[in-house]
N, C-alpha and C. Protein backbone atom coordinates (compact mmCIF):
# COMPACT_ATOMS: atom_id res chain seq x y z
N UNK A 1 -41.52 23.66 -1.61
CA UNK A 1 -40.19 24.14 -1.93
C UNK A 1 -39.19 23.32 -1.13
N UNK A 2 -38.02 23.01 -1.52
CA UNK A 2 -36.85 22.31 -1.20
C UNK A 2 -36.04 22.98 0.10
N UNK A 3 -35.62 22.11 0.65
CA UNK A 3 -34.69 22.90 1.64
C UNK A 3 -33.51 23.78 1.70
N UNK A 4 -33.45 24.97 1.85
CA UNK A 4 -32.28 26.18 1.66
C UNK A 4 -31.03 25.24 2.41
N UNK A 5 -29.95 25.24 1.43
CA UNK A 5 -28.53 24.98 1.72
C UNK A 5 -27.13 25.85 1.33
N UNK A 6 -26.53 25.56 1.86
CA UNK A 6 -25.64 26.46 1.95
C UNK A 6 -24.64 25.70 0.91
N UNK A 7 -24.40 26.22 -0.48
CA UNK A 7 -23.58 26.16 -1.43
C UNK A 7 -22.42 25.71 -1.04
N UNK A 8 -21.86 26.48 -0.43
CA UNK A 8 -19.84 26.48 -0.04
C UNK A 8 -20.00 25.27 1.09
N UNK A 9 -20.72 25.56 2.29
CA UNK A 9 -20.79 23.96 2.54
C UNK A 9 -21.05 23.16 2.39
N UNK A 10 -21.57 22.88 1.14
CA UNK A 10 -21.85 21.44 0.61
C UNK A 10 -20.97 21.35 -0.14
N UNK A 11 -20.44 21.86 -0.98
CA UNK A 11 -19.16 22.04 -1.68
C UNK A 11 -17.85 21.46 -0.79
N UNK A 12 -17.72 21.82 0.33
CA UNK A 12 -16.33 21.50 1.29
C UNK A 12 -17.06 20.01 1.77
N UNK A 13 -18.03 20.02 2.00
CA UNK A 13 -18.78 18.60 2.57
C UNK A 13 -18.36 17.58 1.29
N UNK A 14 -18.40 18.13 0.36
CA UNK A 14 -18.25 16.74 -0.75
C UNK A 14 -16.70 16.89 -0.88
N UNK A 15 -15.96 17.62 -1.35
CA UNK A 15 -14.49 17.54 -1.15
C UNK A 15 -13.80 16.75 -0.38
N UNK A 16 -14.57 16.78 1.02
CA UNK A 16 -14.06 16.11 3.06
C UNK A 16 -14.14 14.89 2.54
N UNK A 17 -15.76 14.30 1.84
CA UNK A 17 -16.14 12.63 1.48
C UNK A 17 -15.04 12.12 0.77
N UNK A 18 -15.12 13.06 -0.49
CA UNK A 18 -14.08 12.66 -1.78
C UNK A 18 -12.69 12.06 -1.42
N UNK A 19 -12.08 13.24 -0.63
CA UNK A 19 -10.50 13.33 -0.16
C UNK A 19 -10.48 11.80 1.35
N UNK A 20 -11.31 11.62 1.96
CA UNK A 20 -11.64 10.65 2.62
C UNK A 20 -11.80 9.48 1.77
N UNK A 21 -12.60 9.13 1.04
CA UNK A 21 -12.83 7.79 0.15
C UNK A 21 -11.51 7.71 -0.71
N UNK A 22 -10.64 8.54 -1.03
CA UNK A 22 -9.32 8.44 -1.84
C UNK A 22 -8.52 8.16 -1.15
N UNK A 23 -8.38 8.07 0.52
CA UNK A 23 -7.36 8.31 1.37
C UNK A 23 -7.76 6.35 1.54
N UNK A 24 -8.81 6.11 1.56
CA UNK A 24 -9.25 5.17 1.93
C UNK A 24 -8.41 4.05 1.02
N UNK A 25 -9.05 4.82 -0.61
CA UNK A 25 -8.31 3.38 -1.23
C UNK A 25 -6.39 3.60 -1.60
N UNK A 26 -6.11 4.80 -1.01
CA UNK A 26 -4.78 4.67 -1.56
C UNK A 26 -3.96 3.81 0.18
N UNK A 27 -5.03 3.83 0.95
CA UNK A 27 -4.48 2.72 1.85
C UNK A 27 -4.42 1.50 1.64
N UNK A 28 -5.66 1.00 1.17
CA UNK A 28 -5.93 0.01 0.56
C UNK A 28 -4.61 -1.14 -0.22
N UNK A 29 -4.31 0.04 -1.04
CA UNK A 29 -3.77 -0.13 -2.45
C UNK A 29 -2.32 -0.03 -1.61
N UNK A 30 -1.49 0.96 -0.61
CA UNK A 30 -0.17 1.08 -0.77
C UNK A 30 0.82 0.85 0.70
N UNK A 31 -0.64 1.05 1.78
CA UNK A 31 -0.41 1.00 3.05
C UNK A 31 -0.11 -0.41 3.76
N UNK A 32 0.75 -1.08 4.24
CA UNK A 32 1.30 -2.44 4.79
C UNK A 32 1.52 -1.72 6.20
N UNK A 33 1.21 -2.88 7.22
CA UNK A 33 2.40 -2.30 8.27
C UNK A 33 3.28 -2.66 8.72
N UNK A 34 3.97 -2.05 9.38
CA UNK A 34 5.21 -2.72 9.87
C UNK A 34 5.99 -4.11 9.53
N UNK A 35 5.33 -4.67 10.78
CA UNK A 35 5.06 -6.37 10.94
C UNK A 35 5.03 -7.12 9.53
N UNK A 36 3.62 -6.45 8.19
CA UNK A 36 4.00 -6.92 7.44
C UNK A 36 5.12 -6.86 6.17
N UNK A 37 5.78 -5.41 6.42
CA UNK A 37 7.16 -5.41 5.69
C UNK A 37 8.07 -6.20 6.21
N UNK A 38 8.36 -6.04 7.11
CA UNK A 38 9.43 -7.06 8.00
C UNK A 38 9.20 -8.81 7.58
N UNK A 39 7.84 -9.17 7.53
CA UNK A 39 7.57 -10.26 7.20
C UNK A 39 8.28 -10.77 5.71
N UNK A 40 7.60 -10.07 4.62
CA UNK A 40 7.90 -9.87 3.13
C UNK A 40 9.33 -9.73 2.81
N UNK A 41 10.23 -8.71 3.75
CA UNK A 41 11.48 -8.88 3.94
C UNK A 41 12.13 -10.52 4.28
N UNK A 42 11.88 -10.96 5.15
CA UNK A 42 12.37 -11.82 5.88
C UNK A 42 12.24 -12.79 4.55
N UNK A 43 10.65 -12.76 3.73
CA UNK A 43 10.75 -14.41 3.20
C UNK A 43 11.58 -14.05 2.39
N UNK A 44 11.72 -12.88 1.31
CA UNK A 44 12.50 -12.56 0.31
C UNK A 44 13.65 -12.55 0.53
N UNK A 45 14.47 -12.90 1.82
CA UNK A 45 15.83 -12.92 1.98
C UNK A 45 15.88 -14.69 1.98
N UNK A 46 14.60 -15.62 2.94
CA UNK A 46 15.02 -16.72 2.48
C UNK A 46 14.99 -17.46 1.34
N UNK A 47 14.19 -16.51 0.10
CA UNK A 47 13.95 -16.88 -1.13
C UNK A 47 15.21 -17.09 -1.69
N UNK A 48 16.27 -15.78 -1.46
CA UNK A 48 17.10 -15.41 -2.31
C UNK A 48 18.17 -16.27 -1.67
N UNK A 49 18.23 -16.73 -0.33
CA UNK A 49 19.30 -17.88 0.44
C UNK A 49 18.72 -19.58 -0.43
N UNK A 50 17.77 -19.91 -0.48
CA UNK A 50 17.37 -20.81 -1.22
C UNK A 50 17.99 -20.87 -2.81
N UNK A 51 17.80 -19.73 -3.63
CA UNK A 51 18.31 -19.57 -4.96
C UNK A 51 19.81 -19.61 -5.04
N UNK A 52 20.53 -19.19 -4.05
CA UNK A 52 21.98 -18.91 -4.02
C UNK A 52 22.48 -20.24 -3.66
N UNK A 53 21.70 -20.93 -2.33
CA UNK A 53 22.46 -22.30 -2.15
C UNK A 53 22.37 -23.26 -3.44
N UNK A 54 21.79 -23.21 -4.16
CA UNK A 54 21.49 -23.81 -5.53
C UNK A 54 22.26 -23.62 -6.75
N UNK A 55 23.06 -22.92 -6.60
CA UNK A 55 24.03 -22.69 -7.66
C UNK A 55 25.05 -23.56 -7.87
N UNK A 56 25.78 -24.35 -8.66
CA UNK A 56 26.84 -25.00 -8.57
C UNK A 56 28.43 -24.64 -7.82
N UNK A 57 29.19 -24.93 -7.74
CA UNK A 57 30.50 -24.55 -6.99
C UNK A 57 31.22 -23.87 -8.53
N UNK A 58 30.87 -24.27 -9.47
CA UNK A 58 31.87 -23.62 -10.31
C UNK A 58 31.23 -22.36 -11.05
N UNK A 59 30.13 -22.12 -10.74
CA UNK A 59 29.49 -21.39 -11.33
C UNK A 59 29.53 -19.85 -10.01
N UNK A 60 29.60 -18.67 -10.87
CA UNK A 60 29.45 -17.68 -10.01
C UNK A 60 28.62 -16.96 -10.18
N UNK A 61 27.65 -16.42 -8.95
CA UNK A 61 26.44 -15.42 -8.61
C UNK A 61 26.74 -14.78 -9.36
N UNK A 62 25.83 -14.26 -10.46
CA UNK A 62 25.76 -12.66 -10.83
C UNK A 62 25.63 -11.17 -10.38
C-alpha cells in the first residue's frame, strides 16, 4: 500500500510551487533593475538627441 498523505497539504504544496514558478517567469519576462532602466533611459535620450540633431534648419520637430 502507498503512503498516507495529507490532501490539503499537498494541495497548498502545489499552489506554493505553482505561484513560485509564475513569480519566477513574470520576473523573467517584466523585472529590470534599476541600473538597467536608467541605462535604457539614458541611450533612448541619446537616440532621440541623434534623430533631432539631424533634422534640417528649416524643417520643424513634430
Amino acid at each position: 500500500m502507498g503512503d498516507v498523505i495529507n490532501l490539503r497539504q499537498a494541495r497548498k504544496a502545489k499552489a506554493r510551487t505553482d505561484k513560485a514558478r509564475q513569480a519566477d517567469v513574470n520576473r523573467a519576462k517584466f523585472g529590470r533593475t534599476k541600473a538597467q532602466r536608467q541605462a535604457e533611459d539614458q541611450q533612448r535620450a541619446r537616440q532621440e538627441a541623434a534623430v533631432d540633431a539631424t533634422y534640417r534648419e528649416d524643417r520643424a520637430p513634430e
